[in-house]
Protein backbone atom coordinates (compact mmCIF):
# COMPACT_ATOMS: atom_id res chain seq x y z
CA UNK A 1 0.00 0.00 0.00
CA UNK A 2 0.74 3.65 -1.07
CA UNK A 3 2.24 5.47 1.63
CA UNK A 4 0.10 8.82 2.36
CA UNK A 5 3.55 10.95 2.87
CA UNK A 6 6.81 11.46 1.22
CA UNK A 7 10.23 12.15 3.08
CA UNK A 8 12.73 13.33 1.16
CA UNK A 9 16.10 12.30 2.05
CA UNK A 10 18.00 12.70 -0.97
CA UNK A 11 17.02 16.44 -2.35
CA UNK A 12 18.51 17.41 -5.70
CA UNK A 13 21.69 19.21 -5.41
CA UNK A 14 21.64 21.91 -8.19
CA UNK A 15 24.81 22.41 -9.79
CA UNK A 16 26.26 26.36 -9.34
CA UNK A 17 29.25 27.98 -11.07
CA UNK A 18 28.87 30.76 -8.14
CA UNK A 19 29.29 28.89 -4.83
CA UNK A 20 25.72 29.25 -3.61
CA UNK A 21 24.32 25.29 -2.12
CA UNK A 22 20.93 24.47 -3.56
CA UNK A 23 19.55 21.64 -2.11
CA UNK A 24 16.03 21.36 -3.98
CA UNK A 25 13.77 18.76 -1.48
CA UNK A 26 10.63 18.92 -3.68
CA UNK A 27 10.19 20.63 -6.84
CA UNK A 28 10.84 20.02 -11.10
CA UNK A 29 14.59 18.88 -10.79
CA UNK A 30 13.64 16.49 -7.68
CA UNK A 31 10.20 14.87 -8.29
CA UNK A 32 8.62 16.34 -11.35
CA UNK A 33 6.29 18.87 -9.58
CA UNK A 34 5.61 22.42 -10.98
CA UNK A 35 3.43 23.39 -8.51
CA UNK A 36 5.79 23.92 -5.53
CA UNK A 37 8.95 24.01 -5.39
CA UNK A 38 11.24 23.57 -1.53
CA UNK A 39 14.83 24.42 -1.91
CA UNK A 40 16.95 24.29 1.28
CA UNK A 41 20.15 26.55 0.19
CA UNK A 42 23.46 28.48 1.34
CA UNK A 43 24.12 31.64 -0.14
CA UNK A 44 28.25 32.36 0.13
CA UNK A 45 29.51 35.76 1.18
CA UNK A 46 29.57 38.58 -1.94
CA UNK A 47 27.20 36.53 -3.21
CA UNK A 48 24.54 38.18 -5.80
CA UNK A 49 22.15 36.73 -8.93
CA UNK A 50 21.31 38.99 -12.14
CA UNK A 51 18.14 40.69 -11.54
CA UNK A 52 14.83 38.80 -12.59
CA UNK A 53 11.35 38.76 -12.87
CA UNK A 54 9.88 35.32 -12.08
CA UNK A 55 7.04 34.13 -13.36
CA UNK A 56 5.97 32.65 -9.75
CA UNK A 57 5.54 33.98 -6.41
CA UNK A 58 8.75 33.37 -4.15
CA UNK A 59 9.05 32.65 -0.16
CA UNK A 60 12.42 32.65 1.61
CA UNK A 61 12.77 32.28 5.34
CA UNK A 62 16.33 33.14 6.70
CA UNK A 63 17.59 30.71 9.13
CA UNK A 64 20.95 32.34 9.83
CA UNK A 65 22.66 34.88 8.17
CA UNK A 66 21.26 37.80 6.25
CA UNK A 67 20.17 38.53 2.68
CA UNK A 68 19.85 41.17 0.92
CA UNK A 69 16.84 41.92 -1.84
CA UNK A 70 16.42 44.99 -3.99
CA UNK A 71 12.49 44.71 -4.97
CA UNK A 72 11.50 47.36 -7.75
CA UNK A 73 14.56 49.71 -6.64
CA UNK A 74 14.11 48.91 -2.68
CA UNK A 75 16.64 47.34 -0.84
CA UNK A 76 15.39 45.43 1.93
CA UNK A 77 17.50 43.21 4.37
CA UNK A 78 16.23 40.09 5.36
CA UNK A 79 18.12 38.69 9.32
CA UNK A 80 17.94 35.14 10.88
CA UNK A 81 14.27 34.42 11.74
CA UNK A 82 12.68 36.43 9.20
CA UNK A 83 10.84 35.68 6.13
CA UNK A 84 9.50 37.51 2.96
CA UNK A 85 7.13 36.79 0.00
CA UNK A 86 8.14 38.50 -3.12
CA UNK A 87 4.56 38.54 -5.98
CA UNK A 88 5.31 36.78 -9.36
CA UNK A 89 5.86 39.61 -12.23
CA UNK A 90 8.55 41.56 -9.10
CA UNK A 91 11.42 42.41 -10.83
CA UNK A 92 14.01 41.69 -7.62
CA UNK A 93 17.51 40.73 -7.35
CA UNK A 94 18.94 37.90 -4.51
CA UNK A 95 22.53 38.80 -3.14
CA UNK A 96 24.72 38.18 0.06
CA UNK A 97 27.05 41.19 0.17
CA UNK A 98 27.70 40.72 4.08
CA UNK A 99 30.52 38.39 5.14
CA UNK A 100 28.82 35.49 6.55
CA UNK A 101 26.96 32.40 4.37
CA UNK A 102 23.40 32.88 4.64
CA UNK A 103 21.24 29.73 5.01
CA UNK A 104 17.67 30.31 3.98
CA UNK A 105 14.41 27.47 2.83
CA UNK A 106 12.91 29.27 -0.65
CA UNK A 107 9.20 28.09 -1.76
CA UNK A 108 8.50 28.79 -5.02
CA UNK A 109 4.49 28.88 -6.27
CA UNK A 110 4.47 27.17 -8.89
CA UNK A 111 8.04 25.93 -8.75
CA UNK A 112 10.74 27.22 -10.00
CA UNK A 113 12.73 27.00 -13.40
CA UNK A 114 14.50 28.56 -15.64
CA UNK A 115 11.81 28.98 -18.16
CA UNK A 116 9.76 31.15 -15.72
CA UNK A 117 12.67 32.89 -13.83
CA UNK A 118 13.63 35.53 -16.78
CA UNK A 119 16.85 36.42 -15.13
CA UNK A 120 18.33 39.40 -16.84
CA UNK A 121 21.56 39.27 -19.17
């Protein structure tokens, strides 16, 4: 019989060219689900993405460290304990210019990939 629950204990590990972990539990890469995605990931110090505008709305809890966002021309820092959601269609860029990793969970409704992401060149 069908269990009713899932426990993930072999997430996808993402392969990076920048240092940052991404540890994707649930999600496109780890089951085949574009509905949600549950990344567990550590962001190195100087740190930073391109800007983009994802086609999906995007949750990140901080669980140590800080991160910085700038959301339409705001920059807003995000400490240990904290959590944001950022609307699909938000141009926002993701960086870590502080000198500690920062170790955050991101949910991403529907899940993320690079077809919806529209990072910037």
């Amino acid at each position: 019989m069908k269990k009713p629950y899932t426990i993930q204990k072999k997430p996808f590990i993402v392969p990076t060219t920048d240092g940052k972990i991404i540890k994707e539990h649930f999600g496109n890469a780890t089951n085949g689900n574009s509905k949600i995605s549950i990344a567990h990931m550590v962001a190195p110090p100087s740190w930073s993405e391109p800007f983009q505008t994802p086609e999906f709305d995007e949750y990140t809890f901080i669980i140590r460290g800080k991160k910085q966002f700038i959301i339409d021309n705001e920059t807003v820092v995000l400490e240990a304990g904290q959590s944001i959601k950022i609307e699909k269609n938000t141009r926002v860029q993701y960086s870590n210019p502080f000198s500690e990793a920062c170790e955050y969970i991101a949910i991403c409704t529907p899940a993320f990939s690079m077809e919806l992401v529209n990072r910037e060149d």
